[in-house]
Protein backbone atom coordinates (compact mmCIF):
# COMPACT_ATOMS: atom_id res chain seq x y z
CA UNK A 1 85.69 127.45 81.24
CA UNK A 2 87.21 127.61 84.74
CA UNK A 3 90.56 125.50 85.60
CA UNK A 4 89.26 122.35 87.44
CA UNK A 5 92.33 122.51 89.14
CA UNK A 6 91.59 125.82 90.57
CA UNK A 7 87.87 125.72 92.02
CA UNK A 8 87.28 126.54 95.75
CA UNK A 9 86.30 123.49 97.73
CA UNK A 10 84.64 123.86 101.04
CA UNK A 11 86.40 121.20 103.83
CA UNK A 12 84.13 121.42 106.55
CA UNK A 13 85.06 124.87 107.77
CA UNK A 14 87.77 124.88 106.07
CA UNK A 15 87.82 126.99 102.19
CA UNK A 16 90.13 125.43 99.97
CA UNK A 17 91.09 128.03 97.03
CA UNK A 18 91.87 125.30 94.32
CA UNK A 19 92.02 121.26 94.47
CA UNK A 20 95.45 120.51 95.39
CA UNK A 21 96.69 118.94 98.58
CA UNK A 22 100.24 118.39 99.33
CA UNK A 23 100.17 114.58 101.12
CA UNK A 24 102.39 113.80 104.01
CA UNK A 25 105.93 112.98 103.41
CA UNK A 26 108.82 112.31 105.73
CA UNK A 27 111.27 114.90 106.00
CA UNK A 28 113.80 114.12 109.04
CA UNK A 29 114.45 118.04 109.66
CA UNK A 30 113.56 118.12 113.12
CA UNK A 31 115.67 118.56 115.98
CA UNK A 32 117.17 115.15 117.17
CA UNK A 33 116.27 113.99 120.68
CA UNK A 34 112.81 116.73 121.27
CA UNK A 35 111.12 116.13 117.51
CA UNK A 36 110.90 120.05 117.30
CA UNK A 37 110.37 121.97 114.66
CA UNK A 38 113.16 123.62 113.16
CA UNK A 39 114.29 126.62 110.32
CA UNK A 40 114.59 124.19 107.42
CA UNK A 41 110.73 122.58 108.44
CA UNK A 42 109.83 126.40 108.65
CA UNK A 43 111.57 127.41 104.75
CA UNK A 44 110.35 124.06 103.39
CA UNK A 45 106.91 124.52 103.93
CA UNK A 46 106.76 128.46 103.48
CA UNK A 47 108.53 127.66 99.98
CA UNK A 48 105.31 125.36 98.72
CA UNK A 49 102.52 127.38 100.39
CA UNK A 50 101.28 129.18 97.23
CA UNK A 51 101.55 125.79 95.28
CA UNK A 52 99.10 124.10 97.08
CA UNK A 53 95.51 124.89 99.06
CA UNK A 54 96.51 122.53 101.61
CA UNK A 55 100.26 121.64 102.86
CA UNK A 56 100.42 118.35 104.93
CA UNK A 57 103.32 117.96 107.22
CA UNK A 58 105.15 114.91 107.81
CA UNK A 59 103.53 112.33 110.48
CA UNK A 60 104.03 114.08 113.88
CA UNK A 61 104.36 111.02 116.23
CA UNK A 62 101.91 110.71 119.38
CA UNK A 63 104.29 108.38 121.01
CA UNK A 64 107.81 108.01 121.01
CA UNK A 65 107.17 104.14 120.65
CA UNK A 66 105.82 105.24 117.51
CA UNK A 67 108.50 106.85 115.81
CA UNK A 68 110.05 106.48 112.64
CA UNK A 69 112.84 108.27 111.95
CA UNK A 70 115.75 110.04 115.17
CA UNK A 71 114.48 113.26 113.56
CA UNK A 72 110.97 113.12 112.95
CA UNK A 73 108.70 115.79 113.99
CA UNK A 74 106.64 115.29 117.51
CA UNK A 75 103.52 116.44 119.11
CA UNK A 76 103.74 114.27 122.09
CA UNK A 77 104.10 116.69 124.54
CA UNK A 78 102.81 120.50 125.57
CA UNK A 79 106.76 121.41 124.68
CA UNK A 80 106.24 120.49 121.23
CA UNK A 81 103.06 123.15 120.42
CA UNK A 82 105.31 126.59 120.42
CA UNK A 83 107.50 125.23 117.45
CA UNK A 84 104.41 123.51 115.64
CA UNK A 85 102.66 127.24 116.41
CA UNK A 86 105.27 128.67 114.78
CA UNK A 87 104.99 126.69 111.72
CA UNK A 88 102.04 126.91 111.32
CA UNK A 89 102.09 130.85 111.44
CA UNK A 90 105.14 130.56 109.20
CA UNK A 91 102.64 129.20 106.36
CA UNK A 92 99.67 131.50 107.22
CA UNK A 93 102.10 134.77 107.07
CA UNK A 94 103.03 133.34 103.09
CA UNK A 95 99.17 132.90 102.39
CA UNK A 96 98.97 129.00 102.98
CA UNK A 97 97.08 126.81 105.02
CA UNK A 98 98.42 123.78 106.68
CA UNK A 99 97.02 120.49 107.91
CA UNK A 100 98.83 118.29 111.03
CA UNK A 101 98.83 114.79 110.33
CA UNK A 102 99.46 112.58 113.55
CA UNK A 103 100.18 109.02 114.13
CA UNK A 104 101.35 106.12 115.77
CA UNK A 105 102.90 103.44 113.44
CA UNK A 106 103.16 100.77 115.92
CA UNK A 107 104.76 97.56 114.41
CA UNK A 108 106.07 99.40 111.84
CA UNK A 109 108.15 101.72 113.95
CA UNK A 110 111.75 101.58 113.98
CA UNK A 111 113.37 98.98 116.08
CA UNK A 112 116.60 101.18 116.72
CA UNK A 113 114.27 104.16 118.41
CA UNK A 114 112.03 101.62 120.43
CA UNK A 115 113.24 98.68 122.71
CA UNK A 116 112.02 95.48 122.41
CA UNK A 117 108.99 95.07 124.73
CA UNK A 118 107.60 98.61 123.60
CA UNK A 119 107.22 97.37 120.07
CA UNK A 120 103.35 97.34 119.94
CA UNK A 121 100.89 96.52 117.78
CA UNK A 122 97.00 94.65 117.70
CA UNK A 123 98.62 91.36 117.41
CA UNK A 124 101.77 89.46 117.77
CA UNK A 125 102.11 89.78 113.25
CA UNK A 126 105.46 90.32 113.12
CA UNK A 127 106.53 93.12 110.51
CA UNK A 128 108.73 91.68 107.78
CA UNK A 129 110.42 95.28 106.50
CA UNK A 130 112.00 95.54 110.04
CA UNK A 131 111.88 91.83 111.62
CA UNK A 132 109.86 93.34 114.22
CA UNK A 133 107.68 90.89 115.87
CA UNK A 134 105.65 93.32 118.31
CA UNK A 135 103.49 92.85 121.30
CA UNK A 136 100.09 93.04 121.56
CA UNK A 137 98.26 95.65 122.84
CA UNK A 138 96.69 95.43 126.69
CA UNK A 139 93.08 97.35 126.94
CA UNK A 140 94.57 99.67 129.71
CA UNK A 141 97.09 100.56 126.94
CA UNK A 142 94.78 100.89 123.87
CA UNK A 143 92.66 103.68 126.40
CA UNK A 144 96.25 105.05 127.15
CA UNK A 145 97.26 105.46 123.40
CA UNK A 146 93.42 106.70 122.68
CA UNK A 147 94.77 109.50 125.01
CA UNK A 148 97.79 109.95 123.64
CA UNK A 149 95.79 110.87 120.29
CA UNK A 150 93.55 112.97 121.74
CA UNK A 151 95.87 114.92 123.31
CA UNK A 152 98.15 115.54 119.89
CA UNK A 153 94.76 116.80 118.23
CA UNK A 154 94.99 119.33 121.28
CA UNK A 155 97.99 120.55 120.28
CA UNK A 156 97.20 120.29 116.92
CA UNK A 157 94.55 122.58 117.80
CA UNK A 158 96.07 124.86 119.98
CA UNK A 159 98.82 125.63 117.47
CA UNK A 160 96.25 126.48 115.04
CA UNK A 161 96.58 124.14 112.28
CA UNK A 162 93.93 124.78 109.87
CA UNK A 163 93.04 120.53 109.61
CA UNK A 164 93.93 117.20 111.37
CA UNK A 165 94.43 113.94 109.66
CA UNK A 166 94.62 110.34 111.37
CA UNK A 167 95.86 107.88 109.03
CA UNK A 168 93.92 104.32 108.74
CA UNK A 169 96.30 103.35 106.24
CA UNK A 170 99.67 102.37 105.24
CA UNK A 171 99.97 99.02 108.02
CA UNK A 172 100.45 101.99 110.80
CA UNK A 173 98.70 101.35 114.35
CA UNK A 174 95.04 102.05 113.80
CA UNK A 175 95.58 99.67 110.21
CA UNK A 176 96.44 97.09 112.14
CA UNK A 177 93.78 97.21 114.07
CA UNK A 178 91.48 97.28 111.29
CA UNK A 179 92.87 94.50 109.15
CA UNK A 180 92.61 91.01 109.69
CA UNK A 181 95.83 90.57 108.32
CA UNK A 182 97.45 91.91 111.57
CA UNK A 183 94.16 91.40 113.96
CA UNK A 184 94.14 88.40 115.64
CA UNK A 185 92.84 89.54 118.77
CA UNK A 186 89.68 87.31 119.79
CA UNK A 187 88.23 90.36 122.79
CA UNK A 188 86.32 93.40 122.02
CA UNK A 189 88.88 94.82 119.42
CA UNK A 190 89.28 91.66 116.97
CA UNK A 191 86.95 89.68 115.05
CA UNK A 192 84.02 91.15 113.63
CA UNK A 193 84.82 94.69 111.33
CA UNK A 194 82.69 96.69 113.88
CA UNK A 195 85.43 94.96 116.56
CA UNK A 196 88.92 95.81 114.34
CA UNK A 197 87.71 99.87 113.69
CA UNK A 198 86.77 100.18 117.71
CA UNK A 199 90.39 101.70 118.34
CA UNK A 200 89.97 104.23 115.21
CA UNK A 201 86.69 104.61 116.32
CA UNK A 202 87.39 105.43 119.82
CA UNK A 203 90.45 107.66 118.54
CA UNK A 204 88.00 109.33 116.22
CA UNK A 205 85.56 110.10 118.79
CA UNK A 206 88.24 111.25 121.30
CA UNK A 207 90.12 114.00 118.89
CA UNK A 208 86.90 115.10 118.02
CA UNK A 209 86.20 115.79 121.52
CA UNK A 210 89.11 117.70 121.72
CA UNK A 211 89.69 119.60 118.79
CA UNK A 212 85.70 121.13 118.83
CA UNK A 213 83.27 120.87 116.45
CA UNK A 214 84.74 122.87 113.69
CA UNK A 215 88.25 121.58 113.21
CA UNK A 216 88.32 119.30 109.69
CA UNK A 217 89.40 116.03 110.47
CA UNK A 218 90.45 114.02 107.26
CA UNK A 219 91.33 109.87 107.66
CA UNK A 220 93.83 108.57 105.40
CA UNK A 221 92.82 105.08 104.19
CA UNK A 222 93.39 102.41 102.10
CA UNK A 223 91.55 101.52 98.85
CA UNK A 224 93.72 98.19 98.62
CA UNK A 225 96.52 96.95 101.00
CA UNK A 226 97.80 95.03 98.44
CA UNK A 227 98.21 92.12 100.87
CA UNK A 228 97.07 88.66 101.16
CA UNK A 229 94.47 88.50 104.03
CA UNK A 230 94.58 92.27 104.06
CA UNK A 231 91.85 94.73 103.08
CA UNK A 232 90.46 95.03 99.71
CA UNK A 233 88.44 97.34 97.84
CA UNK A 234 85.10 96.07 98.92
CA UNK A 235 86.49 96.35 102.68
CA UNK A 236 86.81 100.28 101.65
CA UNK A 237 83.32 100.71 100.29
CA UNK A 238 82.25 99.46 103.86
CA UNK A 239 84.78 101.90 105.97
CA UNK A 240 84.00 104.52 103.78
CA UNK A 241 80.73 106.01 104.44
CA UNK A 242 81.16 104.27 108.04
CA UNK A 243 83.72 107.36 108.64
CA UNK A 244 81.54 109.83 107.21
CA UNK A 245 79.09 108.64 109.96
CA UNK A 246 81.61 109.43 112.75
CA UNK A 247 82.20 112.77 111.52
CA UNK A 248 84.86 112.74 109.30
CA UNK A 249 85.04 115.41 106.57
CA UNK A 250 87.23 114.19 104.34
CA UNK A 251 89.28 110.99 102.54
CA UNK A 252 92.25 110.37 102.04
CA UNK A 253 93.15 107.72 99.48
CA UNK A 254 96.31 105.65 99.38
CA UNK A 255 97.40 101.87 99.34
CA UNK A 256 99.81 99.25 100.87
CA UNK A 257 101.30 98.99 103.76
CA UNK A 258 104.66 100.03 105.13
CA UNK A 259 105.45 95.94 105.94
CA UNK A 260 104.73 93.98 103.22
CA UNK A 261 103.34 96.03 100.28
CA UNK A 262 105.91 99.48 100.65
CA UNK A 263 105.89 99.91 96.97
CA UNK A 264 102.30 100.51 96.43
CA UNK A 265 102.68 102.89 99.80
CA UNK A 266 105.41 105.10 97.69
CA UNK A 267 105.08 104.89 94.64
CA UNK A 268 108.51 104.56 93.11
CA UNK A 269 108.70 104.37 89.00
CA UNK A 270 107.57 100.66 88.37
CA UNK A 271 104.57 101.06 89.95
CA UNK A 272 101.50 102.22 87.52
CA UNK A 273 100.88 105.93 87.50
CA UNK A 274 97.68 106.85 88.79
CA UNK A 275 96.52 103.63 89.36
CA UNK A 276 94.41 105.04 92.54
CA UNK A 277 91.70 107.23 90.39
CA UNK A 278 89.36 104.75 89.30
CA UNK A 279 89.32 102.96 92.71
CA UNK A 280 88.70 106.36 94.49
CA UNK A 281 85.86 107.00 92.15
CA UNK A 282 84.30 103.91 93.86
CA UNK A 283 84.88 105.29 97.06
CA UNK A 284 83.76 108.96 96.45
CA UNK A 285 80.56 107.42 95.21
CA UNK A 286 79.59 105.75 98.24
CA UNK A 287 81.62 107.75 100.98
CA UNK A 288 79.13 111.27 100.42
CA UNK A 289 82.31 113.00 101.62
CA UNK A 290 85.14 114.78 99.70
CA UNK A 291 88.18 112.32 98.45
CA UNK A 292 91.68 113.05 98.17
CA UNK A 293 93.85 110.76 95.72
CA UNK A 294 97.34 110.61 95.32
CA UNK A 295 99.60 108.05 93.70
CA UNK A 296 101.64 109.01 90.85
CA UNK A 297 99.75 111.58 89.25
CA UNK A 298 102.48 113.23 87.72
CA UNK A 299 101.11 116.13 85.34
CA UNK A 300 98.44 118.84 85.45
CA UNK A 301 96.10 116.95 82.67
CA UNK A 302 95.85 113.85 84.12
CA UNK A 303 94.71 116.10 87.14
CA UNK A 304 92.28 118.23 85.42
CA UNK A 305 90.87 115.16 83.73
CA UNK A 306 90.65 113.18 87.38
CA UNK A 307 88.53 116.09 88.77
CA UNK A 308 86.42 116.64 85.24
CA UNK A 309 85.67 112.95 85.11
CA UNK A 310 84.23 113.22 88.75
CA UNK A 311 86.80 110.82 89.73
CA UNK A 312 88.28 112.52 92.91
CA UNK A 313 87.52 116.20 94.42
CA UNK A 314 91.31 116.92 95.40
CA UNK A 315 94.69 115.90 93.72
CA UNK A 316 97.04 114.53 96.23
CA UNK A 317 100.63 115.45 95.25
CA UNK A 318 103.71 114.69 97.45
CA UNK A 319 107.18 113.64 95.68
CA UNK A 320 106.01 116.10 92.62
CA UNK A 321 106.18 118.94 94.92
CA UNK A 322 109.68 118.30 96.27
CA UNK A 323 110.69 118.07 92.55
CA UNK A 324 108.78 121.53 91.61
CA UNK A 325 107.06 123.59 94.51
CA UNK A 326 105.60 125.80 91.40
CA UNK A 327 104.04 122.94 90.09
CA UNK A 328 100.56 124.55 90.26
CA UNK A 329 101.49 128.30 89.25
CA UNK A 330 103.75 126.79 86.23
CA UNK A 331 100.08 124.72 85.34
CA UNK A 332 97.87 127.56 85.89
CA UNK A 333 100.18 129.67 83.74
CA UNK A 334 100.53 127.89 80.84
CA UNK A 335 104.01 126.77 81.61
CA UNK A 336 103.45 123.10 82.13
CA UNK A 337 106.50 122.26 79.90
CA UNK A 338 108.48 123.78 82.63
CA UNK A 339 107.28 122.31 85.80
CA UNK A 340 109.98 119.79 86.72
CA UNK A 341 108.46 116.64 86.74
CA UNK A 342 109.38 113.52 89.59
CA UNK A 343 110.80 110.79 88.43
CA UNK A 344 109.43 108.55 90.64
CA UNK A 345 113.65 107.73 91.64
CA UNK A 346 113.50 107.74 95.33
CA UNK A 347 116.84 108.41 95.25
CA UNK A 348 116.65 112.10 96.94
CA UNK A 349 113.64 111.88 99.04
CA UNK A 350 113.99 108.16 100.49
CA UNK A 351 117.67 107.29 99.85
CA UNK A 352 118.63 110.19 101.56
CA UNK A 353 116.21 110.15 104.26
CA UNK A 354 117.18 106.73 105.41
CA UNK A 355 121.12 108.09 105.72
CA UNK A 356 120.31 110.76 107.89
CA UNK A 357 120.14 113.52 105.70
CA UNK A 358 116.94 114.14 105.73
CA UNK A 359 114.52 114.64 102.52
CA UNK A 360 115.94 116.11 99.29
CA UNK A 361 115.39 116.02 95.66
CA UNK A 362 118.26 114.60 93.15
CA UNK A 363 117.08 117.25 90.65
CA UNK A 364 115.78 119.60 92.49
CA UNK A 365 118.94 120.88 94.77
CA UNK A 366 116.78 123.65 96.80
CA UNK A 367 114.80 120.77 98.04
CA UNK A 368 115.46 120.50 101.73
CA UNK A 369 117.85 123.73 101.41
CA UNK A 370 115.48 126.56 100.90
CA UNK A 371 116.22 128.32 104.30
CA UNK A 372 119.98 128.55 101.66
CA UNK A 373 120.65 131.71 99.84
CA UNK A 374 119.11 131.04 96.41
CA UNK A 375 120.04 132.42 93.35
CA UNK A 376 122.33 135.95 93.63
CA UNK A 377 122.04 138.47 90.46
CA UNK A 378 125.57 139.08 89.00
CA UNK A 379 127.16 142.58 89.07
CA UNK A 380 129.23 141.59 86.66
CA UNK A 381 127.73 139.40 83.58
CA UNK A 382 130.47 137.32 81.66
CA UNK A 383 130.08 134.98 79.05
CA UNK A 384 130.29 131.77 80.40
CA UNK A 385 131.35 128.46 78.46
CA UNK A 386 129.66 125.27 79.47
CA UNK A 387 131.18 122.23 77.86
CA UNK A 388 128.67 118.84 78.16
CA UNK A 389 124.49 118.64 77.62
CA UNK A 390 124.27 115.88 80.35
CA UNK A 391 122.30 117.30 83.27
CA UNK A 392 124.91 118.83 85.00
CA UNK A 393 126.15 121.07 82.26
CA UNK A 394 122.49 121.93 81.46
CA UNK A 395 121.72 122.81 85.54
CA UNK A 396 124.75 124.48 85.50
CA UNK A 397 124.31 126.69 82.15
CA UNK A 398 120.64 127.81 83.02
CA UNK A 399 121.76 128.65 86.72
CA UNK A 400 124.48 130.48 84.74
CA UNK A 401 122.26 132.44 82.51
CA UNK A 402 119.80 132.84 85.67
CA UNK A 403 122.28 134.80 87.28
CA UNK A 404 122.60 136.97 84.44
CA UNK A 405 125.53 135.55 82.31
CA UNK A 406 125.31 135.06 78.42
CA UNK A 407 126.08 130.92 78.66
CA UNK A 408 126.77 129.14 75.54
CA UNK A 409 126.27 125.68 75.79
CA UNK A 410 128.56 122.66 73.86
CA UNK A 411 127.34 119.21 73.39
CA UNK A 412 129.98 116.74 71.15
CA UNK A 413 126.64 114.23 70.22
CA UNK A 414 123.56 115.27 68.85
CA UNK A 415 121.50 114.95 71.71
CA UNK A 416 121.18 116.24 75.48
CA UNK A 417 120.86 114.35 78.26
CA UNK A 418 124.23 112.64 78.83
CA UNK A 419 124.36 109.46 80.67
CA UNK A 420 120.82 110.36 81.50
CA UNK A 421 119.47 109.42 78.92
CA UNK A 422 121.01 106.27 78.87
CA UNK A 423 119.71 105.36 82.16
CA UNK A 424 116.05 106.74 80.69
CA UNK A 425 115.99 103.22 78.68
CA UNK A 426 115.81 100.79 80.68
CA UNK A 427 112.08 99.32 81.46
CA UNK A 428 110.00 101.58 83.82
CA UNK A 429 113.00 104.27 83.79
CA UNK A 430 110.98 106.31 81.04
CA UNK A 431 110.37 109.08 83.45
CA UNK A 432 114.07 110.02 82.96
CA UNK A 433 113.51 111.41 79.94
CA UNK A 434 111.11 113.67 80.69
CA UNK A 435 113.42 115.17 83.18
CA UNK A 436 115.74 116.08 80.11
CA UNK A 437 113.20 117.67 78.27
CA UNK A 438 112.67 119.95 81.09
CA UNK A 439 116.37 120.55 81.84
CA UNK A 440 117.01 121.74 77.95
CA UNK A 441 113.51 123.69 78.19
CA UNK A 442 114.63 125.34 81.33
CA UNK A 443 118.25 126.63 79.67
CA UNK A 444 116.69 127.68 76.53
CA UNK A 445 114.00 129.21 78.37
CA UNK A 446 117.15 130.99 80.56
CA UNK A 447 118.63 132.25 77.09
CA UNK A 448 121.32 129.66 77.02
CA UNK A 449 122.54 129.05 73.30
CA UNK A 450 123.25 125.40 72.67
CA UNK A 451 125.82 123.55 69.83
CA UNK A 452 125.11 119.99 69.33
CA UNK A 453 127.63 118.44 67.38
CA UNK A 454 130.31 120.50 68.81
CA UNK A 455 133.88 119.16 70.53
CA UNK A 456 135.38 121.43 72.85
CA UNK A 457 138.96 120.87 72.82
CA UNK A 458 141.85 122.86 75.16
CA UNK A 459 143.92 124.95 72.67
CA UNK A 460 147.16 123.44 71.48
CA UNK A 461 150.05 124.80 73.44
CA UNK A 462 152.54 127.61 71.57
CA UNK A 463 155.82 125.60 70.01
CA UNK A 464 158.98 125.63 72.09
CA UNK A 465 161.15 128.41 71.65
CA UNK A 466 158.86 129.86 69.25
């Protein structure tokens, strides 16, 4: 019987070779000041082509008043396209495809890169993550900003990225529009639901314009926002096959908002895992368009059971992809005990992100330093002595034996892990542990030899005089 995972999926013109879509994730690689693209964008993405039929990249503003991050990526002018073109060949040349995913996230952009007055939203809702209490939208500026849209999925086009997506999720601009927890508008854009999706109606219709008939265009949206006076579920059943009637080709599902419900936007480990699937099923059933679900779906079976089950058409993976770009190869191979599995942490990819140093992986140190020299073959194998099973001995020891070393590995306790494993005990922290198992898999897999219940000790030095 064929993989699930790895049946062809036709996205509007688009064919997808197997059912796995890597979801948008913020990276902070670009250029500071122009939002260009740059090498590491260029190694990141080329480094997870072959893991997934469809890369996303990070939300490419359409507006500077939109921005999130000094270093986000940009498409909101013609200067932008050559470096985006670039990427985008970048992916193609290492057998890829690659999907743009614009946006403006209004309230919910970040006070420090937008002065008070160009904060913007539908209403006046103020945005409790940033104490941003924005201004609402005038109709010559709504037309403006349906521009501004348009004019990205130009570029989009024009670089030749193989699909578009246009969030109406996560609290950004168009969200707030279409929720009545942020619309309080009382003219032609609040009010009624047909009022609150004009805007994403209007952007819809303009991109589409733009971009030509054959161009997918995918809408992120919401299945809950996880918000009092927000959307719900039966909100989605009603925007659901209403996009598929403005020409959508594809869903997107997600949650939350990045105001008031961030957790159920990311995912961290307390949250449920794959809480998402059976709400998407809902959606898939009355959207007649293909669904993409993400949302802590952490290992090939619950994937393969997702698509048997009828649940969703493609697995959305994001923060599992930073942790292991092989994470579909290792599954399709049989090697699913060695795909490095995310712990859900945030400590890498959001900790780091919000320091300036961009998007990186705690146990996955090429993450966000592929365009690095990786691994270099020894001339000269050694036998190597690691002393300690907590992760960084066991990192170190398979890296070791990688290289081409013979490693022998000491551990004083009976078990590996280290302090690890202590902090695997703690409720919702379970995650941890599976990180362990892969870290001793990984060295014995290497041909590291391991000694539990061995002390190293320094040898005692010669007597005096002797």
């Amino acid at each position: 019987m064929t993989d699930p995972l790895f049946r062809p999926l036709e996205l509007g013109s688009l064919t997808l070779p197997n059912r796995l879509v890597m979801t948008t994730v913020k990276l902070g690689y670009a250029a500071p000041g122009s939002g260009t693209v740059t090498e590491r964008h260029r190694a990141f993405y080329r480094r997870r082509a072959h893991g997934a039929a469809l890369l996303t990249t990070e939300p490419l503003y359409i507006h500077a008043d939109g921005r999130e991050l000094p270093t986000q990526l940009a498409v909101d002018d013609d200067a932008c396209t050559p470096g985006l073109e670039e990427l985008v060949r970048t992916v193609h040349d290492a057998g890829g495809r690659i999907m743009a995913h614009i946006n403006h996230a209004g309230r919910a952009a970040n006070p420090k890169l937008v002065p008070e007055g160009r904060r913007v939203s539908a209403s006046d809702a103020p945005c409790p993550a940033n104490g941003v209490v924005p201004r609402p939208l005038g109709r010559a500026e709504i037309g403006a900003l349906v521009e501004a849209f348009a004019d990205a999925g130009g570029r989009v086009r024009d670089a030749g990225f193989d699909a578009l997506e246009i969030p109406f999720s996560h609290g950004y601009l168009i969200h707030q529009f279409l929720s009545p927890h942020t619309n309080h508008r009382e003219d032609a854009y609040g009010g009624s639901f047909d009022n609150r999706l004009r805007f994403g109606r209007e952007v819809l219709a303009a991109v589409r314009e733009r971009v030509g008939p054959d161009l997918p265009i995918v809408v992120r949206m919401n299945a809950r926002d996880y918000v009092e006076g927000g959307l719900e579920l039966d909100d989605a059943h009603i925007l659901a096959p209403t996009l598929g009637e403005l020409g959508v080709d594809a869903l997107s599902i997600s949650s939350g908002t990045m105001c008031e419900s961030v957790p159920y936007c990311l995912y961290p480990s307390a949250t449920p895992r794959a809480n998402l699937l059976p709400m998407a099923a809902q959606i898939r059933d009355v959207a007649g368009l293909p669904v993409i679900v993400a949302g802590r779906i952490r290992t090939p079976a619950v994937a393969r059971a997702a698509l048997s089950d009828g649940q969703t058409d493609l697995i959305g993976l994001c923060r599992p992809l930073l942790a292991d770009p092989d994470w579909l190869p290792k599954a399709g191979a049989g090697d699913e005990d060695l795909i490095l599995p995310c712990a859900g942490c945030h400590q890498g990819c959001l900790a780091e992100l919000r320091k300036g140093e961009g998007t990186h992986c705690i146990f996955n140190p090429e993450t966000g330093r592929e365009a690095e020299t990786g691994l270099v073959p020894t001339d000269e194998p050694r036998r190597v002595m690691v002393a300690g099973g907590g992760p960084a001995g066991l990192e170190a020891a398979a890296v070791a034996a990688e290289r081409g070393h013979h490693v022998s590995l000491f551990e004083q306790t009976d078990r590996l892990g280290g302090q690890l494993a202590l902090a695997a005990r703690p409720p919702y922290k379970e995650d941890y542990a599976d990180v362990i198992r892969y870290l001793e898999r990984k060295a014995e897999r290497s041909g590291v030899h391991i000694e539990l219940r061995t002390r190293v000790t320094a040898p005692s030095p010669p007597p005096k005089g002797g």
